[in-house]
C-alpha atoms as a PDB file:
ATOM      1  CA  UNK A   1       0.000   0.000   0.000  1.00  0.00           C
ATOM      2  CA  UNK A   2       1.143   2.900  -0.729  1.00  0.00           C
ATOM      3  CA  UNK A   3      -0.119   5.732   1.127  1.00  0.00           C
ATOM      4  CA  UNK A   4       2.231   8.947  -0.619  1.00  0.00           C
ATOM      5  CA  UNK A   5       0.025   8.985  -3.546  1.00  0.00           C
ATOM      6  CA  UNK A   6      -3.052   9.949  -1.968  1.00  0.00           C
ATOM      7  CA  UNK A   7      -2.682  13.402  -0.111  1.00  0.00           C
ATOM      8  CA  UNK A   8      -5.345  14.623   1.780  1.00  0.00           C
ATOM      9  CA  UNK A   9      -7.178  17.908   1.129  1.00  0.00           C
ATOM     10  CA  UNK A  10      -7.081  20.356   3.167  1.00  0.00           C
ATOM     11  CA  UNK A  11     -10.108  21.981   4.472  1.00  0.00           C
ATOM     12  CA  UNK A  12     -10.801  25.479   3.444  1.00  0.00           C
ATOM     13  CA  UNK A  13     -13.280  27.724   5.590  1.00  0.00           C
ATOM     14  CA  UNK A  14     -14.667  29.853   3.567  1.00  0.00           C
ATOM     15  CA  UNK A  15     -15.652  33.496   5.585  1.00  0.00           C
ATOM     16  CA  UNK A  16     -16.696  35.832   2.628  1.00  0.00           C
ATOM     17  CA  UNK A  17     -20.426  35.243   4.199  1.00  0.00           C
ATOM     18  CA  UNK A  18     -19.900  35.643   7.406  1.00  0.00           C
ATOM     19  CA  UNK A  19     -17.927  38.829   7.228  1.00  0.00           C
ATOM     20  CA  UNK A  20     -20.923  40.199   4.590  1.00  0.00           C
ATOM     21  CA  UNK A  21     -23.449  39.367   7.242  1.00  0.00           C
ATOM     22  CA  UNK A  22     -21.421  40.705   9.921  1.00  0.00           C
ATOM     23  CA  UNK A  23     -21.009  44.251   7.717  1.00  0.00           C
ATOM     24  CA  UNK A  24     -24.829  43.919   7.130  1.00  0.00           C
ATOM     25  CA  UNK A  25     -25.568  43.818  10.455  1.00  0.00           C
ATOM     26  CA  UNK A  26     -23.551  46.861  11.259  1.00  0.00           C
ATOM     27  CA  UNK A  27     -24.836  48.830   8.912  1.00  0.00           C
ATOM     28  CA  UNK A  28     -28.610  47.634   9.988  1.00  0.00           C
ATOM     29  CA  UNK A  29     -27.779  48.555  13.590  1.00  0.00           C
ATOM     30  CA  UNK A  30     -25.799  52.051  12.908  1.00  0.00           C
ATOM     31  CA  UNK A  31     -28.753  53.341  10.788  1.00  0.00           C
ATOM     32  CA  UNK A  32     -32.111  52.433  13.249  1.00  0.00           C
ATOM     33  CA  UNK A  33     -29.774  53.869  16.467  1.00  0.00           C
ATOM     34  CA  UNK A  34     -29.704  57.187  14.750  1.00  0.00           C
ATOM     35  CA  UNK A  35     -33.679  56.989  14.261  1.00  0.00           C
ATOM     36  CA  UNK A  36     -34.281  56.807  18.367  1.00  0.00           C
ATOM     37  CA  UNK A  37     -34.058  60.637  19.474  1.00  0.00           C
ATOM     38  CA  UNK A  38     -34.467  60.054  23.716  1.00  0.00           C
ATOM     39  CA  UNK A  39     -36.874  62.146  25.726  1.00  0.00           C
ATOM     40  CA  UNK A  40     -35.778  64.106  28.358  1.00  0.00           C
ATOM     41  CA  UNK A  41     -37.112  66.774  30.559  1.00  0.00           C
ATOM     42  CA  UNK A  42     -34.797  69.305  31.178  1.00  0.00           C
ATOM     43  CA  UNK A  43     -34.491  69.754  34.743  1.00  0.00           C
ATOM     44  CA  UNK A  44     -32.720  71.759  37.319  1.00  0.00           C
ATOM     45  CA  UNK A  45     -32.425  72.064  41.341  1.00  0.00           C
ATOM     46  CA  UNK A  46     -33.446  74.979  42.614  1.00  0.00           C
ATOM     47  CA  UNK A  47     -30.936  77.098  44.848  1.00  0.00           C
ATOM     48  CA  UNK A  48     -31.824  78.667  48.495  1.00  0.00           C
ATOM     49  CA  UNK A  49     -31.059  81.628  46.851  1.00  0.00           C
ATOM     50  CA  UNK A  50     -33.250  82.008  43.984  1.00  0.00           C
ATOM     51  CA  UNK A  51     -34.835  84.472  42.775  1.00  0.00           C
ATOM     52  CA  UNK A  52     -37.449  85.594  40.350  1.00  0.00           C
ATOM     53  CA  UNK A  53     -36.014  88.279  37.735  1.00  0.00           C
ATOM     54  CA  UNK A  54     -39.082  90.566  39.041  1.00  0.00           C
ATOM     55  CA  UNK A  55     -37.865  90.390  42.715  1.00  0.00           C
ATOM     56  CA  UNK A  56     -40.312  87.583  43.595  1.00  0.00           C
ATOM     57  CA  UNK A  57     -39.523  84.505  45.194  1.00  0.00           C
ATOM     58  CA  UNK A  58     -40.444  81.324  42.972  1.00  0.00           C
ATOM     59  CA  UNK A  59     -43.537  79.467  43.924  1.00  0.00           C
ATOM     60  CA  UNK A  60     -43.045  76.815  46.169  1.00  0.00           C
ATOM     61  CA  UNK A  61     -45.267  73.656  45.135  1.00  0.00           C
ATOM     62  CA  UNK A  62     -45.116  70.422  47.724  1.00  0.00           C
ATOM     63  CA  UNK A  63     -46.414  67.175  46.077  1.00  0.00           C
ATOM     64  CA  UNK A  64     -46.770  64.649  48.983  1.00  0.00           C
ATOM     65  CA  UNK A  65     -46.553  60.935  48.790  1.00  0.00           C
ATOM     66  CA  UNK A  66     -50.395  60.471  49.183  1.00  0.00           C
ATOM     67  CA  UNK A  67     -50.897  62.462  46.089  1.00  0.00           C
ATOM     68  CA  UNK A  68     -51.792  65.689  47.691  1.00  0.00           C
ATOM     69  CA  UNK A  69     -50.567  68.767  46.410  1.00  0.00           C
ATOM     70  CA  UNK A  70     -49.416  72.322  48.475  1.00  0.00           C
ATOM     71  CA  UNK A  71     -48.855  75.599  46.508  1.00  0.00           C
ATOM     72  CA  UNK A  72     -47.012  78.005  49.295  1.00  0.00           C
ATOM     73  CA  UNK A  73     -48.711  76.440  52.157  1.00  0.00           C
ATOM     74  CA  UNK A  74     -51.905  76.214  50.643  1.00  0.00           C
ATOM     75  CA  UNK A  75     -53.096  72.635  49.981  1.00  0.00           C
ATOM     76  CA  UNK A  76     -55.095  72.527  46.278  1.00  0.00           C
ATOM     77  CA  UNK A  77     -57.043  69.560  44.728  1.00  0.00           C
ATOM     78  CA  UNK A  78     -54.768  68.766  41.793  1.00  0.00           C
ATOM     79  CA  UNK A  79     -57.864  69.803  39.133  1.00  0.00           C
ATOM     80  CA  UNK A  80     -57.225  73.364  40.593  1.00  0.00           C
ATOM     81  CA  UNK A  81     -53.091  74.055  40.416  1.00  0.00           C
ATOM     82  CA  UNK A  82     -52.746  75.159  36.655  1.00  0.00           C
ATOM     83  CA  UNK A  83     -55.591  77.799  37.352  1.00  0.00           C
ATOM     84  CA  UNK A  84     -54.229  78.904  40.565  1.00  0.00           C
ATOM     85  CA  UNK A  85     -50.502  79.421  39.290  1.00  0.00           C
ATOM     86  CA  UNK A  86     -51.834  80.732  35.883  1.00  0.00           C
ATOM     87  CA  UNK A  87     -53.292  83.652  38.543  1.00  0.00           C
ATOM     88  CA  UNK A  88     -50.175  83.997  40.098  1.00  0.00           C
ATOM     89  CA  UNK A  89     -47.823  84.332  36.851  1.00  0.00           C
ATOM     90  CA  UNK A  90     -50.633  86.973  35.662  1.00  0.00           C
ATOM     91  CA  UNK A  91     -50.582  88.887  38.412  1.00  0.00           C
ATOM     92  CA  UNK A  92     -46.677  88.863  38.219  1.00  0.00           C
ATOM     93  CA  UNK A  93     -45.919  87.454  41.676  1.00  0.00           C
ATOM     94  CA  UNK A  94     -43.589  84.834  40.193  1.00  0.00           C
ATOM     95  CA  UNK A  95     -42.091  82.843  36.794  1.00  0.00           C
ATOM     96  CA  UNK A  96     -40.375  79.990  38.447  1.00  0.00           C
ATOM     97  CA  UNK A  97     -41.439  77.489  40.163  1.00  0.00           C
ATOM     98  CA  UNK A  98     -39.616  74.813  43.139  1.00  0.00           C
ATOM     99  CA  UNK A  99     -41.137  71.658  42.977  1.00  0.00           C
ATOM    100  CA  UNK A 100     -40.537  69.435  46.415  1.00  0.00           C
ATOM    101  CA  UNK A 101     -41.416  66.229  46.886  1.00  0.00           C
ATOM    102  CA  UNK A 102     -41.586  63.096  49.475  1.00  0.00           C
ATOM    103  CA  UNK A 103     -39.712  60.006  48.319  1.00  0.00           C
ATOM    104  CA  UNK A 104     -42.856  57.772  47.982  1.00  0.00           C
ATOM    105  CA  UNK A 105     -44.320  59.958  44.911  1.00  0.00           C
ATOM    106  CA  UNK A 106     -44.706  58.476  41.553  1.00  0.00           C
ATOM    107  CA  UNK A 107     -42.337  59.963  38.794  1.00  0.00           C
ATOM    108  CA  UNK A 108     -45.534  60.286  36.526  1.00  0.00           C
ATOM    109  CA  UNK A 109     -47.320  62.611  39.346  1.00  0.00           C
ATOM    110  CA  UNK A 110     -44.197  64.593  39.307  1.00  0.00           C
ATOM    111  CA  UNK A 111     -44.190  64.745  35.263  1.00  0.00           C
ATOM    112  CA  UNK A 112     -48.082  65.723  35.848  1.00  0.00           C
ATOM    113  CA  UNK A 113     -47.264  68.427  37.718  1.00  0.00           C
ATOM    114  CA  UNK A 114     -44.675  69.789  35.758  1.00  0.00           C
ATOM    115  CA  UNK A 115     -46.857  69.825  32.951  1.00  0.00           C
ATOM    116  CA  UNK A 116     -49.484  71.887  34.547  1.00  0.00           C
ATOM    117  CA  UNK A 117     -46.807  74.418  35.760  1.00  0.00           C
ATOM    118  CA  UNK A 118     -45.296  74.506  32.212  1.00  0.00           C
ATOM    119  CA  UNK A 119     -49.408  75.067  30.842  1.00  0.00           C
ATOM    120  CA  UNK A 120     -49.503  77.610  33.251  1.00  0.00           C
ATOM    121  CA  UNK A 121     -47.025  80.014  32.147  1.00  0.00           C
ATOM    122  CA  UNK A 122     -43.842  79.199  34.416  1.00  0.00           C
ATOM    123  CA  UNK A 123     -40.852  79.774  32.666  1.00  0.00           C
ATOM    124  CA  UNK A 124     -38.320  77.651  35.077  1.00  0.00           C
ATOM    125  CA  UNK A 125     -39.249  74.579  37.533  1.00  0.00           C
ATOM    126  CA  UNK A 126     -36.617  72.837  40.173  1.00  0.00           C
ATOM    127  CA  UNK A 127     -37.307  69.422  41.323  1.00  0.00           C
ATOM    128  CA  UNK A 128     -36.046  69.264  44.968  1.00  0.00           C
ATOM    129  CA  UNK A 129     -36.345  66.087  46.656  1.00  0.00           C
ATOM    130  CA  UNK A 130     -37.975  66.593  50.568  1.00  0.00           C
ATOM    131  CA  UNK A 131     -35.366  66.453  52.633  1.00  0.00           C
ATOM    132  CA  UNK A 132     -35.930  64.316  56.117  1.00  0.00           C
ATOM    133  CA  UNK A 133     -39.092  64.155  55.807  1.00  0.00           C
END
């Protein structure tokens, strides 16, 4: 027998496909992730400091974790705070707005809220978490 004759073939992997898939796939992936804009709310804290540009201080709204809802001190149903802080930003007492807020309340409530303020005519809003409370 005589075994010299008969070499053996070498396998050849062929990756032309693979590395077109691959490409495809990239391409796929790179073109629906610039399609997704996020959405964001633009927020910012409010400092101890701040102050309307009128001279007034900004409104002071308290949202507490059973839903209830304080503008300075005075506690609103939550039908009634776009109306009452559309008075206030007519009348010229204030633009901004500090939003505070107990650590049991919903991020939707808070987004509610914000929206009403925004409806309302206030310019800037600060979330401030409640602090030890």
């Amino acid at each position: 027998m005589n075994f010299a004759d008969h070499e053996r073939p070498h396998p050849k992997l062929n990756i032309t496909p693979l590395i077109d898939v691959v490409f495809l796939l990239l391409v796929f992936f790179m073109m629906a992730s610039s399609f997704t804009m996020p959405k964001t709310i633009d927020l910012a804290l409010p400092r101890p400091e701040a102050v309307d540009q009128k001279g007034g201080a900004p409104l002071l709204i308290r949202v507490a974790a059973d839903g209830s809802v304080t503008l300075d001190g005075l506690r609103l149903p939550f039908e009634r705070l776009q109306a009452e802080v559309a008075g206030r930003v007519a009348s010229g007492a204030a633009r901004t707005a500090a939003v505070r807020h107990d650590s049991g309340v919903s991020v939707q409530l808070l987004v509610d809220v914000m929206d009403r303020l925004r409806a309302a005519g206030v310019k800037s809003i600060g979330l401030d978490p409640a602090s030890g409370r």
